[in-house]
N, C-alpha and C. Protein backbone atom coordinates (compact mmCIF):
# COMPACT_ATOMS: atom_id res chain seq x y z
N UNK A 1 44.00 -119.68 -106.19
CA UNK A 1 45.38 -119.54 -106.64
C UNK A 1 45.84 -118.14 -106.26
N UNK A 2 47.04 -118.13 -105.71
CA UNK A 2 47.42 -117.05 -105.20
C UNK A 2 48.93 -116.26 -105.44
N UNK A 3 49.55 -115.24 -105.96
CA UNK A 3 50.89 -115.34 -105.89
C UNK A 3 51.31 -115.43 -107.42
N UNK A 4 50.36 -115.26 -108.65
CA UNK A 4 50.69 -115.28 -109.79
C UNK A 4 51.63 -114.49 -109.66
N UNK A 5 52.59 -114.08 -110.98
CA UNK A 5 53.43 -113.78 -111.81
C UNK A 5 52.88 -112.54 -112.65
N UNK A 6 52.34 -111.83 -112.45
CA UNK A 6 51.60 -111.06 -113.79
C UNK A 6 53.04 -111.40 -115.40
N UNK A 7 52.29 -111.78 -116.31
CA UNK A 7 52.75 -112.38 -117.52
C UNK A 7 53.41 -113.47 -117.17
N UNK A 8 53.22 -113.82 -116.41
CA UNK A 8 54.54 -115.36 -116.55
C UNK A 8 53.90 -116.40 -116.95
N UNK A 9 54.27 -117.62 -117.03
CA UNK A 9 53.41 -118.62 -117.67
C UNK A 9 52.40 -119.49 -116.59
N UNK A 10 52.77 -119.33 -115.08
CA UNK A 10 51.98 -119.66 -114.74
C UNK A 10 50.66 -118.58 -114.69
N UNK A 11 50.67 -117.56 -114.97
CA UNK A 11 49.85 -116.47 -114.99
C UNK A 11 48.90 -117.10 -116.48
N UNK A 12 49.71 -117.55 -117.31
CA UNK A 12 48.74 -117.77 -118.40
C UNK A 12 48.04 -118.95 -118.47
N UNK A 13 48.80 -119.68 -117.78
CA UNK A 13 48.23 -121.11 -117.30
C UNK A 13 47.33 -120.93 -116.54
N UNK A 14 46.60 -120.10 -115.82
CA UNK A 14 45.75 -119.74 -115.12
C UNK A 14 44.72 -118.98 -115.75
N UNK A 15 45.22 -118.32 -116.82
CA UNK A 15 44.02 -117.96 -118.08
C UNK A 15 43.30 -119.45 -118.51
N UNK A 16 44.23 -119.94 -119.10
CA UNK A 16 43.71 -121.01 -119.90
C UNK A 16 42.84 -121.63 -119.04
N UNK A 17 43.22 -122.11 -117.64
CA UNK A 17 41.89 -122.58 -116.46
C UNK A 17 40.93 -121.72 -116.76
N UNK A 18 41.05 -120.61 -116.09
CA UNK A 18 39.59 -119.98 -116.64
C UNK A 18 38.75 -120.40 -117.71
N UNK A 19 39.24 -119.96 -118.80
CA UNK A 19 38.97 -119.83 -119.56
C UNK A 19 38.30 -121.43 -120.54
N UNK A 20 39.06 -122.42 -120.09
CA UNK A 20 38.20 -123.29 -120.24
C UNK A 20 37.08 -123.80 -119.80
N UNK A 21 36.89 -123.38 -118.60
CA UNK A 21 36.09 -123.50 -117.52
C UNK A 21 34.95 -123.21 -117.93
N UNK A 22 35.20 -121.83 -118.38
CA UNK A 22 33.91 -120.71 -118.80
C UNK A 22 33.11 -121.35 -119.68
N UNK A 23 31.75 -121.50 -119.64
CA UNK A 23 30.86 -122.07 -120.56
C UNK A 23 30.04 -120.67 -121.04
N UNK A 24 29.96 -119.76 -120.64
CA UNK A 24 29.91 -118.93 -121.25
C UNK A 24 30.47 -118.17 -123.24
N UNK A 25 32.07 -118.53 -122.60
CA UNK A 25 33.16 -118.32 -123.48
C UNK A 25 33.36 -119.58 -124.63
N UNK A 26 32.90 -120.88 -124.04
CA UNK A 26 32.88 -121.87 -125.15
C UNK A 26 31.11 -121.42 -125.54
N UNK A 27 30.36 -121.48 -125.30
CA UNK A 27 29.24 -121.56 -126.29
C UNK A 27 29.37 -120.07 -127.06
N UNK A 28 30.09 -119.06 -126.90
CA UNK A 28 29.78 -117.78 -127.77
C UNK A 28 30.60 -118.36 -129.21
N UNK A 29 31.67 -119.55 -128.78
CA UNK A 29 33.08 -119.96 -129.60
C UNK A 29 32.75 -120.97 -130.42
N UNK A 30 31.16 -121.36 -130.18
CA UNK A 30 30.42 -122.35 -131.16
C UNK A 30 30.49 -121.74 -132.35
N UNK A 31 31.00 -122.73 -133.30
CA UNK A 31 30.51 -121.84 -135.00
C UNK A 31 31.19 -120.86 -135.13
N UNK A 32 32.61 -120.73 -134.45
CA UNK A 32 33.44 -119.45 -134.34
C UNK A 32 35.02 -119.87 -134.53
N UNK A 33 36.08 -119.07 -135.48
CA UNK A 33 37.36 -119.80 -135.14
C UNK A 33 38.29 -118.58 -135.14
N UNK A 34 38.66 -117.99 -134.04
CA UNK A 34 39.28 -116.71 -134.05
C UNK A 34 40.31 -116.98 -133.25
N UNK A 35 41.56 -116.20 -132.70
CA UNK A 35 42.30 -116.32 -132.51
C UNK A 35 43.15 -114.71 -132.13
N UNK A 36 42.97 -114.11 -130.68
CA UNK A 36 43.02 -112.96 -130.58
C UNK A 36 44.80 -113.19 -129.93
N UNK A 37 45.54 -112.27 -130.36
CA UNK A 37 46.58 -112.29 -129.60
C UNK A 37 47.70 -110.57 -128.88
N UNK A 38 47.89 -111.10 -127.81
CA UNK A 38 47.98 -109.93 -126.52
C UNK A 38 49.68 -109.94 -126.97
N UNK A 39 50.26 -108.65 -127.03
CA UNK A 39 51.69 -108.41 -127.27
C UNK A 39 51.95 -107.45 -126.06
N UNK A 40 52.55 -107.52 -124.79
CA UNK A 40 53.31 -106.37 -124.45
C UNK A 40 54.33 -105.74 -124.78
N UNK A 41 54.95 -104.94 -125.27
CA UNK A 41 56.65 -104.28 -125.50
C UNK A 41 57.22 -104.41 -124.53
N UNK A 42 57.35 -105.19 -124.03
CA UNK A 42 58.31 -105.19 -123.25
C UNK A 42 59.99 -105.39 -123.62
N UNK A 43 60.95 -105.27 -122.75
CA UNK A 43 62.21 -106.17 -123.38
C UNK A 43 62.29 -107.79 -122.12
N UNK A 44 62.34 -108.53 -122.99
CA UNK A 44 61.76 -109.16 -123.93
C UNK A 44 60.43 -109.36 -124.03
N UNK A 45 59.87 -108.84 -125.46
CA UNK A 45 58.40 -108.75 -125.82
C UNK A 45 57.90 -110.06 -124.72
N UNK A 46 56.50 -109.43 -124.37
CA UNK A 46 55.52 -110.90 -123.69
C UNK A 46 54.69 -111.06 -124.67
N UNK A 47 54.25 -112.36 -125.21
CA UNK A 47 53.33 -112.83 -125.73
C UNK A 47 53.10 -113.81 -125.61
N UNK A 48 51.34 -113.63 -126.06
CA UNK A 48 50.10 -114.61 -125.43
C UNK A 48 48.92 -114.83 -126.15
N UNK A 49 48.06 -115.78 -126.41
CA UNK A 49 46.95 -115.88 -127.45
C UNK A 49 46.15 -116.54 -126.93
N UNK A 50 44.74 -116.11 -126.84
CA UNK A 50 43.63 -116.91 -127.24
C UNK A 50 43.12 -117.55 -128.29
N UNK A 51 42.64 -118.75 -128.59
CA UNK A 51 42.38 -119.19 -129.45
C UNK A 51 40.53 -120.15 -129.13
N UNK A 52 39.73 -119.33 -129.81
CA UNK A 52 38.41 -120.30 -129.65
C UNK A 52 38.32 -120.47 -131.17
N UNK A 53 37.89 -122.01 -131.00
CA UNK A 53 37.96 -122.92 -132.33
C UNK A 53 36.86 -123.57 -132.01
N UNK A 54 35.22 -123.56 -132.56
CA UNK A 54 34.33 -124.21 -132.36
C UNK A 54 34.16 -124.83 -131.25
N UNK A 55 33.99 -123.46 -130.09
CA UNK A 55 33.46 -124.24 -129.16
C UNK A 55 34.90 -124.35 -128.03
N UNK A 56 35.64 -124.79 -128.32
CA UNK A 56 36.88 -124.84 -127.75
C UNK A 56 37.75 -124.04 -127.12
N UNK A 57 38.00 -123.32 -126.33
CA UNK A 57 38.90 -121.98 -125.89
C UNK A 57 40.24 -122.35 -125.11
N UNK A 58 41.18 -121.94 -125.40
CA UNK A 58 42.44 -122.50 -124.80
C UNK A 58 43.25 -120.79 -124.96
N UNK A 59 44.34 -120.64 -123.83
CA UNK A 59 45.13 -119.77 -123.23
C UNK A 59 46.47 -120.36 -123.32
N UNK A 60 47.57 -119.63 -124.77
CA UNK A 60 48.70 -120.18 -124.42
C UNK A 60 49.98 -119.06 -124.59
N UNK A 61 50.76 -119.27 -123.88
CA UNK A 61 51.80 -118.51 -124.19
C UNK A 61 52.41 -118.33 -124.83
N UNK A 62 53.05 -117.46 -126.16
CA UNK A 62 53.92 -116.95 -126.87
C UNK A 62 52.87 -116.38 -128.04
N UNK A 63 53.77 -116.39 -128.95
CA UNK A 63 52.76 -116.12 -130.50
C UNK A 63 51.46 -116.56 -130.96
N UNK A 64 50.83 -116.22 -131.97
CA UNK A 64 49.97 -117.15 -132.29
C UNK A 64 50.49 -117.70 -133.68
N UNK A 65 50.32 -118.43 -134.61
CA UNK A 65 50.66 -118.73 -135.83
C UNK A 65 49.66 -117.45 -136.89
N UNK A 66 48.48 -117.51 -136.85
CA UNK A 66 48.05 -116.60 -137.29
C UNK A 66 46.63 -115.86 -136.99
N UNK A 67 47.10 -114.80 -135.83
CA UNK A 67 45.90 -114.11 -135.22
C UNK A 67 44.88 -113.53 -136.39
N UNK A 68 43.91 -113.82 -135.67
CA UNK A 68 42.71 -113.05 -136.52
C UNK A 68 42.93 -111.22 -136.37
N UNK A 69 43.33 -111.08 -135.06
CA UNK A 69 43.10 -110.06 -134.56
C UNK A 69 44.59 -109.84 -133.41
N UNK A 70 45.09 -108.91 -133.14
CA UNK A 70 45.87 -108.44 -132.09
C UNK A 70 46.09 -106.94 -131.08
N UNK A 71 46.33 -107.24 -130.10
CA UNK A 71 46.78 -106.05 -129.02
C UNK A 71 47.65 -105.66 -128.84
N UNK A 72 48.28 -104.74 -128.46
CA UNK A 72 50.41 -104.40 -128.46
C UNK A 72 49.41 -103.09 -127.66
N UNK A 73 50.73 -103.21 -126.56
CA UNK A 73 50.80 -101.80 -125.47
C UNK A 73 52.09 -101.67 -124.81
N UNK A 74 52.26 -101.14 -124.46
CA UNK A 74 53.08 -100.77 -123.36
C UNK A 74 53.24 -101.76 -121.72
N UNK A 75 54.15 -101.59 -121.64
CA UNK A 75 54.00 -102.48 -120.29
C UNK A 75 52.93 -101.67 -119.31
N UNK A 76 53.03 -100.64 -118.77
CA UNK A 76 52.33 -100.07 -117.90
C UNK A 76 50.92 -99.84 -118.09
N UNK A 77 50.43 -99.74 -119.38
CA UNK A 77 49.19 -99.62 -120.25
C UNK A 77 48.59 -100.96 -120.40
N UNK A 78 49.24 -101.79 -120.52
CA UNK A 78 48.69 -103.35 -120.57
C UNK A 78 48.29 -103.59 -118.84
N UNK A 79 48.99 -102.78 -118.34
CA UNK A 79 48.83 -103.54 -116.83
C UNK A 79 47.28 -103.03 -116.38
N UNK A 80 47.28 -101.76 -116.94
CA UNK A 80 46.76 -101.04 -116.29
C UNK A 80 44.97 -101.47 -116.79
N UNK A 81 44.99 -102.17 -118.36
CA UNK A 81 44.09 -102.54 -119.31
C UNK A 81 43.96 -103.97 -118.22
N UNK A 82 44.36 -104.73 -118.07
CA UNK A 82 44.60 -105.89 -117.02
C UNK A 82 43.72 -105.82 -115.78
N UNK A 83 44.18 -104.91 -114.93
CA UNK A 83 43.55 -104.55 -113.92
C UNK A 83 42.48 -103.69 -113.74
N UNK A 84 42.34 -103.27 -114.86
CA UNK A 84 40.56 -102.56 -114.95
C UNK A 84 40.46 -101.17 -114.87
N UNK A 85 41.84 -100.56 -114.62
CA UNK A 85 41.50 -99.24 -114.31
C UNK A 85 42.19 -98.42 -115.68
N UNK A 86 41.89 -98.77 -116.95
CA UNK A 86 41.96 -98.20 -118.24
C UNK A 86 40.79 -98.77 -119.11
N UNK A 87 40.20 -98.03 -119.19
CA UNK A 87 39.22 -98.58 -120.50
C UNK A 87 39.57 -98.68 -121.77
N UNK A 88 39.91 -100.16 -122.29
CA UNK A 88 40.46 -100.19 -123.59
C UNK A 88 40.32 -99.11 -124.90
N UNK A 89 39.15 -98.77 -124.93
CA UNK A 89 38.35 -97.76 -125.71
C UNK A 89 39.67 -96.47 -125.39
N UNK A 90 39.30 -95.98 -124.53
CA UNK A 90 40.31 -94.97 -124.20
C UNK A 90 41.66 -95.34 -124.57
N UNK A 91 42.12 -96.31 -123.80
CA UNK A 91 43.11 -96.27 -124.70
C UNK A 91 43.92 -96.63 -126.28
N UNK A 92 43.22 -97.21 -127.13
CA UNK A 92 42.61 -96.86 -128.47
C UNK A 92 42.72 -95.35 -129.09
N UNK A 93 41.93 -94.84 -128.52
CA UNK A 93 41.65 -93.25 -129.22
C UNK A 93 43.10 -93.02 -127.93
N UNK A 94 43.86 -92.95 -127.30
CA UNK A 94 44.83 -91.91 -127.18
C UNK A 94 46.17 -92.57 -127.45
N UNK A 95 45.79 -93.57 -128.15
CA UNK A 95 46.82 -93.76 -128.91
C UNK A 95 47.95 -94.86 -127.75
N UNK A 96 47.63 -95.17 -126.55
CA UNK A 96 48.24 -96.38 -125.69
C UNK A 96 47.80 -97.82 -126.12
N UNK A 97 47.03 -98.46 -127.15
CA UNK A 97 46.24 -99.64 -127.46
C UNK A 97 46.47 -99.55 -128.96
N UNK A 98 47.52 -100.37 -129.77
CA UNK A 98 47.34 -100.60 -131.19
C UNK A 98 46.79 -101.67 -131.25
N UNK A 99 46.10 -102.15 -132.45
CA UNK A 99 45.07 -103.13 -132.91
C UNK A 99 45.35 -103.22 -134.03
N UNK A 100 45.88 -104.68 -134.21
CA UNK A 100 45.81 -105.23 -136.26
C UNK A 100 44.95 -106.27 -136.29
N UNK A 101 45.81 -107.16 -137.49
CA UNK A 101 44.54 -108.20 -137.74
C UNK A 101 43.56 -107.61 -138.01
N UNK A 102 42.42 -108.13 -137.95
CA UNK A 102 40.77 -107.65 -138.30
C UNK A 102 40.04 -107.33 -137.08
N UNK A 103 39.72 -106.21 -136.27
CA UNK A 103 39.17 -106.35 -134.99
C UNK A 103 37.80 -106.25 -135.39
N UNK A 104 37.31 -106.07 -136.63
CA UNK A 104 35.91 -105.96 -136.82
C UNK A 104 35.23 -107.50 -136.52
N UNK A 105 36.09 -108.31 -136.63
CA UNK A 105 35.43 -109.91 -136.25
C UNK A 105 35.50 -110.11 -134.72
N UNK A 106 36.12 -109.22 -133.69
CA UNK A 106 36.00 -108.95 -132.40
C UNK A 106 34.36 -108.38 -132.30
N UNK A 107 33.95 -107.49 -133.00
CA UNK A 107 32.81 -106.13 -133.00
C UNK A 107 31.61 -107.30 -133.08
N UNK A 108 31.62 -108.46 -134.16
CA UNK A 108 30.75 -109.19 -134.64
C UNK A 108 30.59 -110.00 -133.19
N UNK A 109 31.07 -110.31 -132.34
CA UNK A 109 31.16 -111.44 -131.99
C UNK A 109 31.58 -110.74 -130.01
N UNK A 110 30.47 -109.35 -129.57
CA UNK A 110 31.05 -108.62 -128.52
C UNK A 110 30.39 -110.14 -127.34
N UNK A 111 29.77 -110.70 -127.14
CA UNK A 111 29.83 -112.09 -126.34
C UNK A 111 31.54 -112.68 -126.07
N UNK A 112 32.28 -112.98 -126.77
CA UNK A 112 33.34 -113.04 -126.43
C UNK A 112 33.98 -112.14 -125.82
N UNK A 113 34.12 -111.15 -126.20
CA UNK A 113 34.95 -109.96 -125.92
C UNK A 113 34.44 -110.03 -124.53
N UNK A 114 33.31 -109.63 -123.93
CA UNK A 114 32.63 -109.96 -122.71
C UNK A 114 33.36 -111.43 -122.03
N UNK A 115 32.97 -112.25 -122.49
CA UNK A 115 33.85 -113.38 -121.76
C UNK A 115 34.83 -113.23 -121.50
N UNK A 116 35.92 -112.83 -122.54
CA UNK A 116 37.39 -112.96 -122.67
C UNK A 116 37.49 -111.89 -121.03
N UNK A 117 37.07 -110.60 -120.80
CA UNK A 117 36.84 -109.88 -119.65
C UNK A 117 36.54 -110.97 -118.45
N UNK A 118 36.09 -111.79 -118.69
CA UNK A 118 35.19 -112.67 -117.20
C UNK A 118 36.94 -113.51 -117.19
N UNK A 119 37.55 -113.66 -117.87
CA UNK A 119 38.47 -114.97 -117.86
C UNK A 119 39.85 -113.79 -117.37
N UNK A 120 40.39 -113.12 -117.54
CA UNK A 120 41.15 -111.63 -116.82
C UNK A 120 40.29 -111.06 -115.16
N UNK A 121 39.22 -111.00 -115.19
CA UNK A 121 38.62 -111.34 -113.38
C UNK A 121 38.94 -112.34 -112.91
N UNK A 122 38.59 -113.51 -113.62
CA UNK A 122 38.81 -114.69 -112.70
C UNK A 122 40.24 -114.80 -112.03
N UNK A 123 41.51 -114.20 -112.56
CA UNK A 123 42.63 -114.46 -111.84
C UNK A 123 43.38 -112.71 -111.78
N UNK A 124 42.65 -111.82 -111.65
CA UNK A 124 42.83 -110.42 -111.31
C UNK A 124 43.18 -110.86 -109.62
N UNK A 125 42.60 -111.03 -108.92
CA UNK A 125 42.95 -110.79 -107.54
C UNK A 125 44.13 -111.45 -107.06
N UNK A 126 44.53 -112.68 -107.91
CA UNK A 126 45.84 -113.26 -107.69
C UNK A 126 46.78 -112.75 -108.53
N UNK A 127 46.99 -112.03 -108.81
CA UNK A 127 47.87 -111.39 -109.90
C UNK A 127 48.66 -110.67 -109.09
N UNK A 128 50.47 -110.80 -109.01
CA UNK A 128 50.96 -109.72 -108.19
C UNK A 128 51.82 -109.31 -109.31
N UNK A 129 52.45 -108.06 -109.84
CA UNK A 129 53.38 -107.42 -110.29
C UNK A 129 54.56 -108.28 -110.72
N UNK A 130 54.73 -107.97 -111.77
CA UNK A 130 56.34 -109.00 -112.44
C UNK A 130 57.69 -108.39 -111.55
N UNK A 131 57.46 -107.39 -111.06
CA UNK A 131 58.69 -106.90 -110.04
C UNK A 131 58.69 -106.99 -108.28
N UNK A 132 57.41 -107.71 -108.28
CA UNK A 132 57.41 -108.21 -106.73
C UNK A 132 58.36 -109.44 -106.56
């Protein structure tokens, strides 16, 4: 797949492929029901959620009803968290990465967090800029 959208819905529709795909990401999601969700600031806000429910992992666009856990950045900071060349950590401590919800059920459970990374590679190289 080539020619994504960075945030558009076929961009997330291309998460959710991944991401179902990944057997990795469904067996960590065994015995697990979390629900992480990605906010950019943008105007108009982008939003997007993961949801693994026993086993199950699905990628959809907009809100979640009720994240366990969430991300909010900046447009340029999200991109940059996206494409690999920000280490979330870093941006955390300088204050570009807010986090609600409970991220300590992220900490419990770093197999996902790892996956959720493999499913953002899988469609990194097709990813072009929302202003191309």
């Amino acid at each position: 797949v080539a020619g994504l959208v960075y945030l558009s819905d076929a961009w997330v529709a291309a998460l959710d492929e991944v991401a179902t795909g990944h057997r990795g990401l469904q067996a960590a999601a065994v015995g697990t029901t979390l629900v992480v969700e990605y906010r950019v600031a943008s105007d108009p806000p982008a939003l997007w959620h993961i949801t693994l429910n026993q086993g199950e992992v699905r990628v959809k666009a907009g809100p979640a009803d009720k994240p366990s856990a969430w991300f909010e950045a900046q447009p340029a900071t999200a991109r940059a968290l996206f494409d690999g060349s920000l280490d979330p950590l870093r941006a955390v401590i300088e204050g570009d990465l807010s986090i609600g919800g409970d991220p300590r059920r992220l900490l419990d459970h770093r197999e996902i967090l790892d996956g959720i990374g493999d499913v953002f590679a899988g469609v990194r190289a097709a990813t072009i800029p929302a202003d191309s």
